[in-house]
Structure formats: C-alpha cells, structure tokens
PDB file of N, CA and C in Angstrom:
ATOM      1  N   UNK A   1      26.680 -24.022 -45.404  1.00  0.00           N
ATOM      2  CA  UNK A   1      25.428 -23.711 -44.761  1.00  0.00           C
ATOM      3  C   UNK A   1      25.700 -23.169 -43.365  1.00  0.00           C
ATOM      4  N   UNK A   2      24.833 -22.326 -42.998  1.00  0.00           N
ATOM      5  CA  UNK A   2      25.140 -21.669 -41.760  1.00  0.00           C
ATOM      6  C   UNK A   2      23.826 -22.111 -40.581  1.00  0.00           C
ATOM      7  N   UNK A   3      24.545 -22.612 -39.548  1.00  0.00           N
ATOM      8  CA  UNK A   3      23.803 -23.690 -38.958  1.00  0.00           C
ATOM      9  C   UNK A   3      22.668 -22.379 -37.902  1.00  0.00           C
ATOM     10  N   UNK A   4      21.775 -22.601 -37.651  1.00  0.00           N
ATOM     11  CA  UNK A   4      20.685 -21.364 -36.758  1.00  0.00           C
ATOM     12  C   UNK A   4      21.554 -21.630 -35.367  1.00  0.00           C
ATOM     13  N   UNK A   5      20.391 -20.750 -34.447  1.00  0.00           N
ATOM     14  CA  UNK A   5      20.948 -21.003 -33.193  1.00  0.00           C
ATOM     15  C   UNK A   5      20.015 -21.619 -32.293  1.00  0.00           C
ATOM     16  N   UNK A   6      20.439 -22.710 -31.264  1.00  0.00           N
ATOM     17  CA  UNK A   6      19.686 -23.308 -30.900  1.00  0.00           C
ATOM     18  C   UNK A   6      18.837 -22.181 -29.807  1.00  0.00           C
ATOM     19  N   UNK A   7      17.404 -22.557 -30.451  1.00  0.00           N
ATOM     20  CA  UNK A   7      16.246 -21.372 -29.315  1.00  0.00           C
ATOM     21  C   UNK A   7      15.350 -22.376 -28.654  1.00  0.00           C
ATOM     22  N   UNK A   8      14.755 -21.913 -27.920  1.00  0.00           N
ATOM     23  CA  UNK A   8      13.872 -22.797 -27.124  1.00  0.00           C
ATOM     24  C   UNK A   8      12.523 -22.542 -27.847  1.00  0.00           C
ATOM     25  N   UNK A   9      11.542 -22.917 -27.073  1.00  0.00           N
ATOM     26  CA  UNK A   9      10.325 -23.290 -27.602  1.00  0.00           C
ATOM     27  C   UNK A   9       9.653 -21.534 -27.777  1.00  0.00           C
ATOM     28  N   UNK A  10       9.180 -21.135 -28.625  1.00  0.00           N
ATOM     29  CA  UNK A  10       8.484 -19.634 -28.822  1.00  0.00           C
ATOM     30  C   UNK A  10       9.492 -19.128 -29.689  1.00  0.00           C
ATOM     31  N   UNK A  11      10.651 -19.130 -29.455  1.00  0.00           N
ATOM     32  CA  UNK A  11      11.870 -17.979 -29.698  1.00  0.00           C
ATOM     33  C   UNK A  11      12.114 -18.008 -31.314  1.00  0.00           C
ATOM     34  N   UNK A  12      12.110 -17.265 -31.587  1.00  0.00           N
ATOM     35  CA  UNK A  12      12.772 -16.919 -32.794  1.00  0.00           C
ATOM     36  C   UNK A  12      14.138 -16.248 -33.739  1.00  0.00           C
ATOM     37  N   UNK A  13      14.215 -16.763 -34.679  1.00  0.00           N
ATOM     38  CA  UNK A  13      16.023 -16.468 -35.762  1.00  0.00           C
ATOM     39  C   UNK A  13      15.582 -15.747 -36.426  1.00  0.00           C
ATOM     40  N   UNK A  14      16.326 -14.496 -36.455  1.00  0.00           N
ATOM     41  CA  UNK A  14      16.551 -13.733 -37.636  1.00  0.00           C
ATOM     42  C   UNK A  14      17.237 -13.561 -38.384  1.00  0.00           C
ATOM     43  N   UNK A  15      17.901 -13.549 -39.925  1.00  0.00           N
ATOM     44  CA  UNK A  15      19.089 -13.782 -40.413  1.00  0.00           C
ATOM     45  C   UNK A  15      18.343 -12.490 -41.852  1.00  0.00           C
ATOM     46  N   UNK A  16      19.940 -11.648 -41.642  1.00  0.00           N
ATOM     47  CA  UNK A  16      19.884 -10.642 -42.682  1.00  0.00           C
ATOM     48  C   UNK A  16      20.563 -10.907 -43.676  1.00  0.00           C
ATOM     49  N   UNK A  17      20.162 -10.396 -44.782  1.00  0.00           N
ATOM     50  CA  UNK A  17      20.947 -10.408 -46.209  1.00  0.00           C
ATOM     51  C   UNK A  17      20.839  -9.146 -46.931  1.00  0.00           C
ATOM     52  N   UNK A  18      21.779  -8.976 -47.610  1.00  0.00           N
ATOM     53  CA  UNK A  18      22.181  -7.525 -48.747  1.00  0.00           C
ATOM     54  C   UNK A  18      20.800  -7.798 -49.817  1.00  0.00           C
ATOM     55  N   UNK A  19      19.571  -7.505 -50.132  1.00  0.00           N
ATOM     56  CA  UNK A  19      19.027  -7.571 -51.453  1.00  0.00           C
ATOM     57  C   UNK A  19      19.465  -7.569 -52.412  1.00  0.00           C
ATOM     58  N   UNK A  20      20.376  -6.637 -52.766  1.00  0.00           N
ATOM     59  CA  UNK A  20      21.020  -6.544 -53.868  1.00  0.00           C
ATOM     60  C   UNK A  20      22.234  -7.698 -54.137  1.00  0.00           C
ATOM     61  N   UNK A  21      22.530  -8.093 -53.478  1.00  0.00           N
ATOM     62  CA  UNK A  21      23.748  -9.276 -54.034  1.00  0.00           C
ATOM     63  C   UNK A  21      23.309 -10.323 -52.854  1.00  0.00           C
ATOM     64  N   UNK A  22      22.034 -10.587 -52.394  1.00  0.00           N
ATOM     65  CA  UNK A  22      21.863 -11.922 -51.471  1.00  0.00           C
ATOM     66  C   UNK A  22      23.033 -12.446 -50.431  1.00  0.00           C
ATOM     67  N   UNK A  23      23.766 -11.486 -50.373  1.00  0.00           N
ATOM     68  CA  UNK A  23      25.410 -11.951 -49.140  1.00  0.00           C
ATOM     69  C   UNK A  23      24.366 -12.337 -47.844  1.00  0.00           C
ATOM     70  N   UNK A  24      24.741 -13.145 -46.909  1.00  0.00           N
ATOM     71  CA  UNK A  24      24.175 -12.689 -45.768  1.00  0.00           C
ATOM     72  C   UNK A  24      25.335 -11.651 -44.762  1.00  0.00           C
ATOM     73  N   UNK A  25      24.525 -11.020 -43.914  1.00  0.00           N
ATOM     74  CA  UNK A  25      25.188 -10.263 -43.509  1.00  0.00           C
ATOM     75  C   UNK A  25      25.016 -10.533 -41.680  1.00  0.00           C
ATOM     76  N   UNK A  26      26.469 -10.772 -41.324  1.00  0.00           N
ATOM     77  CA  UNK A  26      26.540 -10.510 -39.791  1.00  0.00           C
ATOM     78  C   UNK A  26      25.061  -9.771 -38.613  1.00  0.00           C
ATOM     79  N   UNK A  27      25.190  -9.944 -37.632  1.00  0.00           N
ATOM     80  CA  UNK A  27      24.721  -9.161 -36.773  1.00  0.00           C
ATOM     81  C   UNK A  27      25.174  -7.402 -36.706  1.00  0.00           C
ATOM     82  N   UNK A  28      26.552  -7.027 -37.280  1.00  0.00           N
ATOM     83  CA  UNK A  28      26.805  -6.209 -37.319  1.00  0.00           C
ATOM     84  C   UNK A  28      26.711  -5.966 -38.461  1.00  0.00           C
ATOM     85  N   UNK A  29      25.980  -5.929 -39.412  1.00  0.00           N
ATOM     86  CA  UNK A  29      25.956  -5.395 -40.935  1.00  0.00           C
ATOM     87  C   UNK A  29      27.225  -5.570 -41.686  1.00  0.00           C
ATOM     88  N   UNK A  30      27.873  -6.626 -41.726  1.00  0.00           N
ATOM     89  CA  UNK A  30      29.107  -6.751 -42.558  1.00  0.00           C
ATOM     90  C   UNK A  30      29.060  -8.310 -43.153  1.00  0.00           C
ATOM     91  N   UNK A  31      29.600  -8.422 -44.490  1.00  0.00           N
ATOM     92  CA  UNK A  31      29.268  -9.523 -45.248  1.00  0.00           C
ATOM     93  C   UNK A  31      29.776 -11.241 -44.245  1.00  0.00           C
ATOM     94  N   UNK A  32      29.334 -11.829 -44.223  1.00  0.00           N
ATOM     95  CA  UNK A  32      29.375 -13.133 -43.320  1.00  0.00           C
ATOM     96  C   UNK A  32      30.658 -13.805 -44.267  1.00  0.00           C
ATOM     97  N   UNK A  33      31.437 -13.823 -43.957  1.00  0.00           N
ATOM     98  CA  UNK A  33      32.614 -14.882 -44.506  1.00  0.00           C
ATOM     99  C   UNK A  33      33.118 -16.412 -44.170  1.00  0.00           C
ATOM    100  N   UNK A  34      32.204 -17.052 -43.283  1.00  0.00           N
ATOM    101  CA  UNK A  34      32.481 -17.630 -42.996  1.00  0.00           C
ATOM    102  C   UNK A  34      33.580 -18.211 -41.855  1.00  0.00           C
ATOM    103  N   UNK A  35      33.229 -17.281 -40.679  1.00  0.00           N
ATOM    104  CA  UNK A  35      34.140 -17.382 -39.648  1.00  0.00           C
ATOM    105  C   UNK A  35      32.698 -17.412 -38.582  1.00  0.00           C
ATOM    106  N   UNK A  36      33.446 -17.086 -37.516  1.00  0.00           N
ATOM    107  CA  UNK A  36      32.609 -17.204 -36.129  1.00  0.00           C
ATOM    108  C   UNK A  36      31.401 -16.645 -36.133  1.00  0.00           C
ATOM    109  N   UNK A  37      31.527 -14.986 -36.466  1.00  0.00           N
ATOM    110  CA  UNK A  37      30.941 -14.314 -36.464  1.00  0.00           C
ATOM    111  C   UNK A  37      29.509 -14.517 -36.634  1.00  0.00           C
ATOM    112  N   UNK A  38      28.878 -13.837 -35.462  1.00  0.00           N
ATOM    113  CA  UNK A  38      26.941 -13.832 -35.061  1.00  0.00           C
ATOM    114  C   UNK A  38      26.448 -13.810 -36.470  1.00  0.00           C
ATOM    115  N   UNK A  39      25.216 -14.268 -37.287  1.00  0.00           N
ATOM    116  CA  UNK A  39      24.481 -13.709 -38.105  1.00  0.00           C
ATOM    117  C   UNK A  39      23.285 -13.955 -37.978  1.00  0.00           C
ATOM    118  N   UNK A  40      22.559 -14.219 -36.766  1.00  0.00           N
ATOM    119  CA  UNK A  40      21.697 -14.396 -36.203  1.00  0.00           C
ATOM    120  C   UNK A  40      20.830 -13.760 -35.349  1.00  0.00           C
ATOM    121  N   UNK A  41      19.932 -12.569 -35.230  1.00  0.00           N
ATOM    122  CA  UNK A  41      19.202 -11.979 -34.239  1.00  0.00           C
ATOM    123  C   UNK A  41      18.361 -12.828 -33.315  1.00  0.00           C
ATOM    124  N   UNK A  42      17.941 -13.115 -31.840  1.00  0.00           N
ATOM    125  CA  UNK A  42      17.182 -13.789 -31.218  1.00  0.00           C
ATOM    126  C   UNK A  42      16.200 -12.808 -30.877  1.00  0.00           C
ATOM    127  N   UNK A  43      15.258 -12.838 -30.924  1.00  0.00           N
ATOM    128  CA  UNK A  43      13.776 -12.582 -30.356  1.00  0.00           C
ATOM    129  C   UNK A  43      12.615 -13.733 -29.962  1.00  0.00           C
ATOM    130  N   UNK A  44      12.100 -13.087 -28.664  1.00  0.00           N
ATOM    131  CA  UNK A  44      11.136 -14.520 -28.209  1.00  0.00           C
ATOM    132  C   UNK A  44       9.820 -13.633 -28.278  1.00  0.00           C
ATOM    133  N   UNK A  45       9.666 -12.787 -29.355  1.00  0.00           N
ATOM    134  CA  UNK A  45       8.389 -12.091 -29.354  1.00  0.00           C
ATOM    135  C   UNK A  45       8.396 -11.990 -30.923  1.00  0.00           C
ATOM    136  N   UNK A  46       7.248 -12.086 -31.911  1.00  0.00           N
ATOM    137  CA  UNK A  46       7.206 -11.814 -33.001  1.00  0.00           C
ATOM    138  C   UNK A  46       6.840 -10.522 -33.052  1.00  0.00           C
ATOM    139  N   UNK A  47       6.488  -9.994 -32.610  1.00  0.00           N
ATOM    140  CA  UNK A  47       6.328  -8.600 -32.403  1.00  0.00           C
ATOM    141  C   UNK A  47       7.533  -7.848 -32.993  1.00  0.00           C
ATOM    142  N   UNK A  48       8.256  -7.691 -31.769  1.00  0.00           N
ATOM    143  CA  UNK A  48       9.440  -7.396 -31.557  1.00  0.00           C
ATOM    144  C   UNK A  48      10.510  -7.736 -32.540  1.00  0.00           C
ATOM    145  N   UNK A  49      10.527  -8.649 -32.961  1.00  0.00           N
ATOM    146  CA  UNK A  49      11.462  -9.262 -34.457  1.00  0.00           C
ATOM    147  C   UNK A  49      10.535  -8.478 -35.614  1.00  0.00           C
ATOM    148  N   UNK A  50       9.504  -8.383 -35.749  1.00  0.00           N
ATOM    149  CA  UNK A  50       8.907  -7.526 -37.085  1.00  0.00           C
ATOM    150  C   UNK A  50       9.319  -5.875 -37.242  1.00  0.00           C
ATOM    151  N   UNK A  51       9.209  -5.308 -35.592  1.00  0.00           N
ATOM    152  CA  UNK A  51       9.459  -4.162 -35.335  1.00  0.00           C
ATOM    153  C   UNK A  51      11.080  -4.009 -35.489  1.00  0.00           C
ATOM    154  N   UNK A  52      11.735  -4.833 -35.116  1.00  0.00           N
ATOM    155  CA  UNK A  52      13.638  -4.962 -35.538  1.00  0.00           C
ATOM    156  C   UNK A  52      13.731  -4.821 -36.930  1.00  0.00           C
ATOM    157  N   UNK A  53      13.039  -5.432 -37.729  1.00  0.00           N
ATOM    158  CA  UNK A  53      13.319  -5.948 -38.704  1.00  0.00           C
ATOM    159  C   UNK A  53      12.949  -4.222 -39.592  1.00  0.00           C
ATOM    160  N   UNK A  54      11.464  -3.875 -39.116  1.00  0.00           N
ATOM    161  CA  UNK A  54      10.891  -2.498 -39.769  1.00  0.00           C
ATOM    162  C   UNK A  54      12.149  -1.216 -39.576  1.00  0.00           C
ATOM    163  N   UNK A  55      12.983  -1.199 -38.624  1.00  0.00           N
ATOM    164  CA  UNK A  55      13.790  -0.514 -38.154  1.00  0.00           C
ATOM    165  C   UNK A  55      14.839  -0.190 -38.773  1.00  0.00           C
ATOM    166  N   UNK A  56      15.560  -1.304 -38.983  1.00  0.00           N
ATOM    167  CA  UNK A  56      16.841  -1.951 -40.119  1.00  0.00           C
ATOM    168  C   UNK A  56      16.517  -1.484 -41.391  1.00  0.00           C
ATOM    169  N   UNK A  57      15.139  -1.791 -41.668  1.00  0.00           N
ATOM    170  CA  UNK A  57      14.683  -1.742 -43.264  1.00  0.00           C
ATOM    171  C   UNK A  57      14.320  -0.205 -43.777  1.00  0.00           C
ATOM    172  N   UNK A  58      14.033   0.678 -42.291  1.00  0.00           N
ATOM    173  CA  UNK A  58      14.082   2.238 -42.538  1.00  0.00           C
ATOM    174  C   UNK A  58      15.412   2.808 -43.007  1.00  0.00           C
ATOM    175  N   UNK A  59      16.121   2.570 -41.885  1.00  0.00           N
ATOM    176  CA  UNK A  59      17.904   2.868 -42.256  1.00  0.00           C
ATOM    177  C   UNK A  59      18.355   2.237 -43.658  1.00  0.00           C
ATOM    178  N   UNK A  60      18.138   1.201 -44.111  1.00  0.00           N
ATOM    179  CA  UNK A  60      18.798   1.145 -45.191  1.00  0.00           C
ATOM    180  C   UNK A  60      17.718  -0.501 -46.051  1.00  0.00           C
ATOM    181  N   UNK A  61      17.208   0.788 -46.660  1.00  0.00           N
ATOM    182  CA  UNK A  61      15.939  -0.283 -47.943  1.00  0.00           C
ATOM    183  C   UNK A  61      16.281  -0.975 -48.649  1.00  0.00           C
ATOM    184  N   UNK A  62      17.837  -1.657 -48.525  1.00  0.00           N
ATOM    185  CA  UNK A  62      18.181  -3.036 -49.175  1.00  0.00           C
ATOM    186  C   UNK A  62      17.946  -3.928 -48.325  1.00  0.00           C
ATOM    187  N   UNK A  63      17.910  -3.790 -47.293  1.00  0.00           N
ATOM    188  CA  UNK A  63      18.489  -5.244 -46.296  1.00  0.00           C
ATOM    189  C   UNK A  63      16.833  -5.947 -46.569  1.00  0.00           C
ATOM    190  N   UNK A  64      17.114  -7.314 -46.569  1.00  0.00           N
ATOM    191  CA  UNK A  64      16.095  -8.442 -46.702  1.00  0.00           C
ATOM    192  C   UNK A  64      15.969  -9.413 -45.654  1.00  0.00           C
ATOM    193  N   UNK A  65      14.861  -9.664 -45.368  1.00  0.00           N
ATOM    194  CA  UNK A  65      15.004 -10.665 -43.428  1.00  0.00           C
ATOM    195  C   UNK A  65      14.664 -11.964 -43.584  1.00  0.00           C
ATOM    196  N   UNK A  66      14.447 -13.294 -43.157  1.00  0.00           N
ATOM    197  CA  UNK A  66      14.158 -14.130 -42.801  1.00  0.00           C
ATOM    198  C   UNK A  66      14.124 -14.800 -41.587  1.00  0.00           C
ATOM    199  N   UNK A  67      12.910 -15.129 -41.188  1.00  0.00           N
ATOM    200  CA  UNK A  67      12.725 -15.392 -39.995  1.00  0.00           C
ATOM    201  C   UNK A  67      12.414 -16.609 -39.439  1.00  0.00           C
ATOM    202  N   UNK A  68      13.158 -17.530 -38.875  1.00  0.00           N
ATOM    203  CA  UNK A  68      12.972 -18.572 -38.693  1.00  0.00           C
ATOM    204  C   UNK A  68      12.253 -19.095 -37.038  1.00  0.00           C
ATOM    205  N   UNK A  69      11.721 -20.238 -36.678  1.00  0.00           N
ATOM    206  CA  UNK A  69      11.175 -20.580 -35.695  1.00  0.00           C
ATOM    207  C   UNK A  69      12.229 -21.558 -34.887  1.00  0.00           C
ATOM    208  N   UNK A  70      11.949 -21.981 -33.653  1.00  0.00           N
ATOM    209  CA  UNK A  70      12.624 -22.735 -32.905  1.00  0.00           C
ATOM    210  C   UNK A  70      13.161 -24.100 -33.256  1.00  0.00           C
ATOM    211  N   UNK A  71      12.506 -24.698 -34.316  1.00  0.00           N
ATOM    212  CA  UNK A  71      12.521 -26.152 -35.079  1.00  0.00           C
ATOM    213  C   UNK A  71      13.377 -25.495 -36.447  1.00  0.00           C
ATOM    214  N   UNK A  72      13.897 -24.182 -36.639  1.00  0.00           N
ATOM    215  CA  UNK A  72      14.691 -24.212 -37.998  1.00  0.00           C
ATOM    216  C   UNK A  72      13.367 -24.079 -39.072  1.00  0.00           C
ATOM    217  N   UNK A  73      12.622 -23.978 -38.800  1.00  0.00           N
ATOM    218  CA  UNK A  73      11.363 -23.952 -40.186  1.00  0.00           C
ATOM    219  C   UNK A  73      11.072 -22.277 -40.256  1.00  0.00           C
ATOM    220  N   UNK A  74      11.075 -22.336 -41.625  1.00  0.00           N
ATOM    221  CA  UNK A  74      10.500 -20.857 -42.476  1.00  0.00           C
ATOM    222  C   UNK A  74       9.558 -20.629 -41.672  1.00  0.00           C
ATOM    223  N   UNK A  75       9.454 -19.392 -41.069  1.00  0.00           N
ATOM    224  CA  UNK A  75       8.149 -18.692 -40.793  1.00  0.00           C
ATOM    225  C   UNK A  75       7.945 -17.269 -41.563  1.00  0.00           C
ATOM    226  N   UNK A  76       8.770 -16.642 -42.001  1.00  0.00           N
ATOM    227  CA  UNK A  76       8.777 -15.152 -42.661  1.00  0.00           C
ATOM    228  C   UNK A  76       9.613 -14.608 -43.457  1.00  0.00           C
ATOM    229  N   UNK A  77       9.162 -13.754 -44.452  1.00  0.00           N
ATOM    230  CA  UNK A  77      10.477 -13.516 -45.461  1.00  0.00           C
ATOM    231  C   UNK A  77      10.197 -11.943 -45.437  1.00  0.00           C
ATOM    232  N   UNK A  78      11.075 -10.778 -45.662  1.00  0.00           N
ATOM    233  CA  UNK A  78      10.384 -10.060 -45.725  1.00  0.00           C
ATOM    234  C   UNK A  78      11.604  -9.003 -47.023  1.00  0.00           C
ATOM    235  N   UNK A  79      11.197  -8.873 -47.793  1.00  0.00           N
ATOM    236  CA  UNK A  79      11.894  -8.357 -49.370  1.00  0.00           C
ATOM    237  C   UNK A  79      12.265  -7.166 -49.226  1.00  0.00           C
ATOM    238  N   UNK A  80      13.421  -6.296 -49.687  1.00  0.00           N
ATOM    239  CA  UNK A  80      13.859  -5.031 -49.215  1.00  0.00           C
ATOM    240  C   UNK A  80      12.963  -4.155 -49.628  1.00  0.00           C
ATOM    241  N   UNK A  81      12.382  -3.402 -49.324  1.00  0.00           N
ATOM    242  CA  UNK A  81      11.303  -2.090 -49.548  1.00  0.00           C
ATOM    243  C   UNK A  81      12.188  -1.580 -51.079  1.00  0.00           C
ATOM    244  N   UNK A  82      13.570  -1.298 -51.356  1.00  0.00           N
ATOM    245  CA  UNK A  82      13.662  -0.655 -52.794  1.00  0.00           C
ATOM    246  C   UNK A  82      13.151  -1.482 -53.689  1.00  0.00           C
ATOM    247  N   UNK A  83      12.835  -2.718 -53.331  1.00  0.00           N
ATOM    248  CA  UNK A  83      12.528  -3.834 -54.546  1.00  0.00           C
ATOM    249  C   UNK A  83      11.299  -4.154 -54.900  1.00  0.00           C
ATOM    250  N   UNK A  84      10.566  -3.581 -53.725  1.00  0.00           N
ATOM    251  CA  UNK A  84       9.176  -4.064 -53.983  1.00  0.00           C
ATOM    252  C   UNK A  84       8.209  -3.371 -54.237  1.00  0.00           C
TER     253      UNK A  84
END
C-alpha cells in the first residue's frame, strides 16, 4: 500500500493510474515500483486539481485520477475519457 501525503486541513492528493492496466503511475508518468519515488500531486484548491487532472487526461485519454482529502478519504474518481 502506498501511504498519501500528509496535507493539512483543505489540501488535497492526487494519485494517477494507467486505465488500461490500473499500474499507478509516479508524478512523472512512469510505472510506481515501489521505491521512493513521488506518486502523489498536492493541490489546496479543488479547482485547480480538476483542471490538472482535465489537462493530463487531454494529453493522454488513458490516465485515470483519484482524489483524495486531507483525512485520506475518497473524495473523487475520475475514469479515462477512452473508456467512458
């Protein structure tokens, strides 16, 4: 399990994945292996994390988002545009 990052109160996690084979994928678009490496976006605006997220999902209509809140709880899922 890949632990979030601790955010303060408002802030929000973003964590990407491949649609097509569910990998999660780094901050830098590369499969998460289980090392150090970021896989976490921070935003303290939902705005701004929807608009990241719309951005990513133009460039390449696999990637799939989830968006988590400051307590680690589900707030958003959002399914790759080729799939839906």
């Amino acid at each position: 399990m890949i632990d979030g990052p601790k955010l303060t109160e408002g802030q929000l996690a973003v964590l990407m994945c491949d649609g097509a084979t569910g990998h999660v994928l780094t901050t830098e678009g590369k499969v998460y292996l289980l090392d150090k490496s970021p896989v976490y976006f921070v935003f303290d605006d939902m705005n701004v994390a929807r608009n990241y997220i719309r951005s990513f999902q133009e460039m390449n209509n696999t990637l799939e988002f989830t968006i988590y809140d400051c307590k680690d709880e589900f707030v958003e899922f959002w399914k790759s545009p080729k799939w839906t």
